[in-house]
C-alpha atoms as a PDB file:
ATOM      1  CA  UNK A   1     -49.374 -54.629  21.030  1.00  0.00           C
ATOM      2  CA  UNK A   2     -48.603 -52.816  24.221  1.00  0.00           C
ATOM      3  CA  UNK A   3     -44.777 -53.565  23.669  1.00  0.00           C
ATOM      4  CA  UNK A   4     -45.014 -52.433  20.382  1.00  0.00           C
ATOM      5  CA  UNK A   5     -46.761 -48.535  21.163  1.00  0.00           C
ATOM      6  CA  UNK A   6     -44.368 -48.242  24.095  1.00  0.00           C
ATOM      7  CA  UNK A   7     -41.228 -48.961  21.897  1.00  0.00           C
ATOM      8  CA  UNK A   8     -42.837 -46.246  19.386  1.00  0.00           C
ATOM      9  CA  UNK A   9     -43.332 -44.262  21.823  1.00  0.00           C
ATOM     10  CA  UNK A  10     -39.608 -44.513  22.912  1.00  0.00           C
ATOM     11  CA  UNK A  11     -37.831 -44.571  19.774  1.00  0.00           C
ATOM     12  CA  UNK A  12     -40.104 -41.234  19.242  1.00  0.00           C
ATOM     13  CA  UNK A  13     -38.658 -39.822  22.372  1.00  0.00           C
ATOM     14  CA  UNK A  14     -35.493 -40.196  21.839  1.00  0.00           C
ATOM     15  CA  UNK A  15     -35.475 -38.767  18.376  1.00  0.00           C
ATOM     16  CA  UNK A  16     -37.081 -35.837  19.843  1.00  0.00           C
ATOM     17  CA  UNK A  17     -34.137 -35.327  22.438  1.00  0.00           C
ATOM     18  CA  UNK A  18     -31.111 -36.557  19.419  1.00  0.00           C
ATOM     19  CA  UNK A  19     -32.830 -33.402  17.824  1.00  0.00           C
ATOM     20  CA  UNK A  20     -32.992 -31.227  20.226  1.00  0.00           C
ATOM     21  CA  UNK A  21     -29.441 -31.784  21.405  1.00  0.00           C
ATOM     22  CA  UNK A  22     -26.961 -29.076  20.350  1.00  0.00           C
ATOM     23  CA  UNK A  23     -23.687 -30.371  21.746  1.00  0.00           C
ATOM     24  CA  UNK A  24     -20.510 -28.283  23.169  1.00  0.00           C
ATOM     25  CA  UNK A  25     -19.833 -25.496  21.232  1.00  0.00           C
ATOM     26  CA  UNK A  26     -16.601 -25.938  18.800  1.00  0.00           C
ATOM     27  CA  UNK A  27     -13.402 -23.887  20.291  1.00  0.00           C
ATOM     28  CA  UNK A  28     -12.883 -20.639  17.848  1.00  0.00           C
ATOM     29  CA  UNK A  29      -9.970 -20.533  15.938  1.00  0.00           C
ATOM     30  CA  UNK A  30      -6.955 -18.506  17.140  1.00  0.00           C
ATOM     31  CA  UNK A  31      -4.432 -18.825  13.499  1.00  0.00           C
ATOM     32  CA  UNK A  32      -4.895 -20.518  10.491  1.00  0.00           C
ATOM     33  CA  UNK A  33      -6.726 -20.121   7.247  1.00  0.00           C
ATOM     34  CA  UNK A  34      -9.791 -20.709   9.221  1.00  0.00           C
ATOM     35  CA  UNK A  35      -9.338 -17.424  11.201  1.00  0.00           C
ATOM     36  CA  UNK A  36      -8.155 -15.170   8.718  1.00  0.00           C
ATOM     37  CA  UNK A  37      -6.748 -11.472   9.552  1.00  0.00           C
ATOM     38  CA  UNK A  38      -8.523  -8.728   7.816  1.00  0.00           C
ATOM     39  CA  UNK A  39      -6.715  -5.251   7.470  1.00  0.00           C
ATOM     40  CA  UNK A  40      -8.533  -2.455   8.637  1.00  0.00           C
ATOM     41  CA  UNK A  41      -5.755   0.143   8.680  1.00  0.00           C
ATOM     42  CA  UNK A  42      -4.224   2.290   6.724  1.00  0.00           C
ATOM     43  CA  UNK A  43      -0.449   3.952   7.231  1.00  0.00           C
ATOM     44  CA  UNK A  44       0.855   6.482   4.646  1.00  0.00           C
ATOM     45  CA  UNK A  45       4.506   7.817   4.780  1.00  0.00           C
ATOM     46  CA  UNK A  46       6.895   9.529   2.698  1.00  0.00           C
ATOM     47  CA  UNK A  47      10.113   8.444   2.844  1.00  0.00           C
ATOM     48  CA  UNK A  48      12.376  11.467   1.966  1.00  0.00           C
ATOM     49  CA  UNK A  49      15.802   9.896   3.154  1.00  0.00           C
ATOM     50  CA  UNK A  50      17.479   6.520   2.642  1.00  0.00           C
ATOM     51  CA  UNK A  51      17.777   4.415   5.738  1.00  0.00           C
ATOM     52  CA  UNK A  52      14.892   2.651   7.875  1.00  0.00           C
ATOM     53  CA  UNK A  53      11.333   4.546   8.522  1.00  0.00           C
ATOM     54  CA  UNK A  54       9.060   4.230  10.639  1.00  0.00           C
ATOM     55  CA  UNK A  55       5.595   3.231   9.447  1.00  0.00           C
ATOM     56  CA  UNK A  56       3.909   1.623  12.483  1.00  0.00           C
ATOM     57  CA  UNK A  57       5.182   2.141  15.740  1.00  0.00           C
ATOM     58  CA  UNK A  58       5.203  -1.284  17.567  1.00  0.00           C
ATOM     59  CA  UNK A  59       3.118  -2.087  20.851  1.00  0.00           C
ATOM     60  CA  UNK A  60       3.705  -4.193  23.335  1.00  0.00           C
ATOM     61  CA  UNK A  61       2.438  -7.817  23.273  1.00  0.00           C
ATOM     62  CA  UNK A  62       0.643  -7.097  19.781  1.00  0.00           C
ATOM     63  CA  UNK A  63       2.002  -7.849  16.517  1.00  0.00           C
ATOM     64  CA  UNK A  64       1.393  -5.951  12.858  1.00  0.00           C
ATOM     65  CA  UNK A  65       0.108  -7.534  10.219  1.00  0.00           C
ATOM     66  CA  UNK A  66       0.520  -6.594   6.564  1.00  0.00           C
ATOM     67  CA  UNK A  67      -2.237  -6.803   3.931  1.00  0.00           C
ATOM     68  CA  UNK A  68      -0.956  -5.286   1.642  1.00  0.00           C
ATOM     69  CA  UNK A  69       1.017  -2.107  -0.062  1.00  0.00           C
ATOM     70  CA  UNK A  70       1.261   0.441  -2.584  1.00  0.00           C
ATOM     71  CA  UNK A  71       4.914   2.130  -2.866  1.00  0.00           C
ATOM     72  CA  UNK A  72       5.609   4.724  -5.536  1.00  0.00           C
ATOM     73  CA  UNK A  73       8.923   6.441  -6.987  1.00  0.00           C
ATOM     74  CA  UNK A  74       9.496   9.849  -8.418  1.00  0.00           C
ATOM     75  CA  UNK A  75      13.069   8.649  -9.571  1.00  0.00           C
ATOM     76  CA  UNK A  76      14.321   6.189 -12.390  1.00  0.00           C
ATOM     77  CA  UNK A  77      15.182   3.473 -10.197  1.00  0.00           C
ATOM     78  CA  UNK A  78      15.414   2.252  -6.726  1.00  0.00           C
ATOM     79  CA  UNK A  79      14.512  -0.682  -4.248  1.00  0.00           C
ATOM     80  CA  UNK A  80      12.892  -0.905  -0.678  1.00  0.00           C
ATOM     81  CA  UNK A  81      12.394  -3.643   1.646  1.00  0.00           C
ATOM     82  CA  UNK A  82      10.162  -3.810   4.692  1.00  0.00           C
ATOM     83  CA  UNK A  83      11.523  -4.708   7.952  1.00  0.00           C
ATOM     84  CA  UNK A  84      10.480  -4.700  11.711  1.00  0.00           C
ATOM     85  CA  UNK A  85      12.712  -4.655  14.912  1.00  0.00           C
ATOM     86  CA  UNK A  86      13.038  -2.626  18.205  1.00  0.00           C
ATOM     87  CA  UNK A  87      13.522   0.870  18.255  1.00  0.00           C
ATOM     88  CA  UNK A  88      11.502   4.055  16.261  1.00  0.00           C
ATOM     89  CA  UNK A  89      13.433   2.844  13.516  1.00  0.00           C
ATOM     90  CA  UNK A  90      13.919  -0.654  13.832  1.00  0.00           C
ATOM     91  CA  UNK A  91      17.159  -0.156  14.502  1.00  0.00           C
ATOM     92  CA  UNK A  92      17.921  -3.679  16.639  1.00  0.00           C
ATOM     93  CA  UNK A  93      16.746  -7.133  15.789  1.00  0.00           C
ATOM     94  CA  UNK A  94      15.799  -6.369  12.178  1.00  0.00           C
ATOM     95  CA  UNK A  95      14.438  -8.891  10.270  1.00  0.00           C
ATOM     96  CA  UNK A  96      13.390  -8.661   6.879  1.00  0.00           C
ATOM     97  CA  UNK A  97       9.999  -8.975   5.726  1.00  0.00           C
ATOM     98  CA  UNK A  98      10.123  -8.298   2.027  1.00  0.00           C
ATOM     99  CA  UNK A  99      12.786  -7.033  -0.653  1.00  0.00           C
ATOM    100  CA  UNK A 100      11.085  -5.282  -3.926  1.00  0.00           C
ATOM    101  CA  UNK A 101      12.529  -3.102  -7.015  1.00  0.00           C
ATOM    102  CA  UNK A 102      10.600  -0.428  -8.379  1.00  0.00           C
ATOM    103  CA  UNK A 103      11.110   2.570 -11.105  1.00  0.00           C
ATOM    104  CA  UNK A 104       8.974   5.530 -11.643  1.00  0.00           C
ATOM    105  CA  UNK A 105       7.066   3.837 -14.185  1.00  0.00           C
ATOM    106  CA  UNK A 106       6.150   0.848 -12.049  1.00  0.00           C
ATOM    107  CA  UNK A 107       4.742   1.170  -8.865  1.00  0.00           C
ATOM    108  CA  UNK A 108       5.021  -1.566  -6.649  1.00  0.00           C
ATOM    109  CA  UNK A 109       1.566  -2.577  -5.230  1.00  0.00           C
ATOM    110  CA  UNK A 110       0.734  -5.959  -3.398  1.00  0.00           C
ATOM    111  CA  UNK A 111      -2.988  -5.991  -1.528  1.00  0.00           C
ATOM    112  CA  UNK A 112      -4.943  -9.259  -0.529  1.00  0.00           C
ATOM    113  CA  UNK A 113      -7.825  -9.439   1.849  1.00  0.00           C
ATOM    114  CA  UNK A 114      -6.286 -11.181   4.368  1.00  0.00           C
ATOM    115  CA  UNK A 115      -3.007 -10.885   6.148  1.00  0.00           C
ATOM    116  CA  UNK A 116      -0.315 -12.586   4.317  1.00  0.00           C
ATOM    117  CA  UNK A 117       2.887 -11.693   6.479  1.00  0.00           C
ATOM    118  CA  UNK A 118       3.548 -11.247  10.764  1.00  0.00           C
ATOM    119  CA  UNK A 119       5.934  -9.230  12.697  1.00  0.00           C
ATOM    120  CA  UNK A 120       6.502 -10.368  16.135  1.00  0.00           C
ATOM    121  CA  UNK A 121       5.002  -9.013  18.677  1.00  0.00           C
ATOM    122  CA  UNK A 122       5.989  -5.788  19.910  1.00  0.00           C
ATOM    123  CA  UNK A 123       8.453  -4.547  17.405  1.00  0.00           C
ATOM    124  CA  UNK A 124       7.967  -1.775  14.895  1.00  0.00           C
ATOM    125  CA  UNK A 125       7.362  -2.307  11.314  1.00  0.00           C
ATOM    126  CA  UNK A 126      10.367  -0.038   8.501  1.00  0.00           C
ATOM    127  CA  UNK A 127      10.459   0.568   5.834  1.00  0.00           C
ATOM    128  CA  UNK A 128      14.130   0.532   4.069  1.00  0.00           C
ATOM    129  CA  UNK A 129      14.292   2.694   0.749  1.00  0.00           C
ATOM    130  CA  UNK A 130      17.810   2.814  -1.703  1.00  0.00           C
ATOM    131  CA  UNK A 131      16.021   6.253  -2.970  1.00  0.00           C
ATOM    132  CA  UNK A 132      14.706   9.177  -0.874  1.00  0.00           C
ATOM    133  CA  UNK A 133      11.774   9.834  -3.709  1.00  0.00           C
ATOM    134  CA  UNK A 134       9.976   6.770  -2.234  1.00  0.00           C
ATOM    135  CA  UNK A 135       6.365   6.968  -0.906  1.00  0.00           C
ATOM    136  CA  UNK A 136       4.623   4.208   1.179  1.00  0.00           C
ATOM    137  CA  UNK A 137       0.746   2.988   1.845  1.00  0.00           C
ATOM    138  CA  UNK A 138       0.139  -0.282   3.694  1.00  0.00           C
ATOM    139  CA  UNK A 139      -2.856  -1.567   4.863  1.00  0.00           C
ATOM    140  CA  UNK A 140      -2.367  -3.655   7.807  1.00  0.00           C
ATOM    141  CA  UNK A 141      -4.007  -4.831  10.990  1.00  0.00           C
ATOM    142  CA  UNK A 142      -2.770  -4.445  14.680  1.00  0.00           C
ATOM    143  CA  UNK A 143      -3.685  -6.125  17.650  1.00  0.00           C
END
């Protein structure tokens, strides 16, 4: 009987502390779909000339992330592509991020809630128009 209340009594116990124990806190995620990127910029620019543009001056050590984008044409026809490299214009180590056609009766607009595409860190995100009647908003995140 006595065996029996202090083994109730123990097994009580240590439910109580199993309960009460919280455990080391998991690590936060730094990347993955677990840690998403949310946009909470906005960059407008029109083009008005052929040739790389500047649409978010890089900063060093943090990288630009696009969301999404709305581009728009006044002309029949054309193409643009976003890049980022070094330089005000991304003039060195470009890299291309995205190739799209678009018309005047078609805009070309792309926008998720999370980031879907990276430019290393420290360059400057371009954008490359084929017509100067080309208008730009991204939404993108920077850090």
């Amino acid at each position: 009987m006595y065996i029996m209340r202090n083994l109730k009594l123990f097994l009580s116990l240590l439910l109580a502390l199993t309960l009460l124990y919280v455990g080391p806190a998991w690590p936060e995620n730094t990347i993955g779909p677990t840690s998403q990127i949310l946009c909470n910029k906005v960059a407008n620019v029109a083009v008005g000339a052929t040739g790389n543009t500047q649409i978010v001056a890089g900063i060093a050590g943090q990288s630009i992330f696009l969301c999404g984008w709305q581009v728009t044409n006044t002309a029949a026809a054309g193409t643009f592509s976003f890049v980022y490299g070094t330089g005000a214009t991304c003039t060195s180590s470009t890299t291309l991020v995205t190739p799209q056609s678009i018309t005047s009766t078609a805009p070309s607009a792309y926008n998720v809630a999370a980031a879907q595409m990276q430019a290393v860190p420290g360059t400057t995100l371009c954008v490359n128009p084929s017509a100067a009647t080309i208008a730009v908003t991204i939404w993108y995140s920077q850090f």
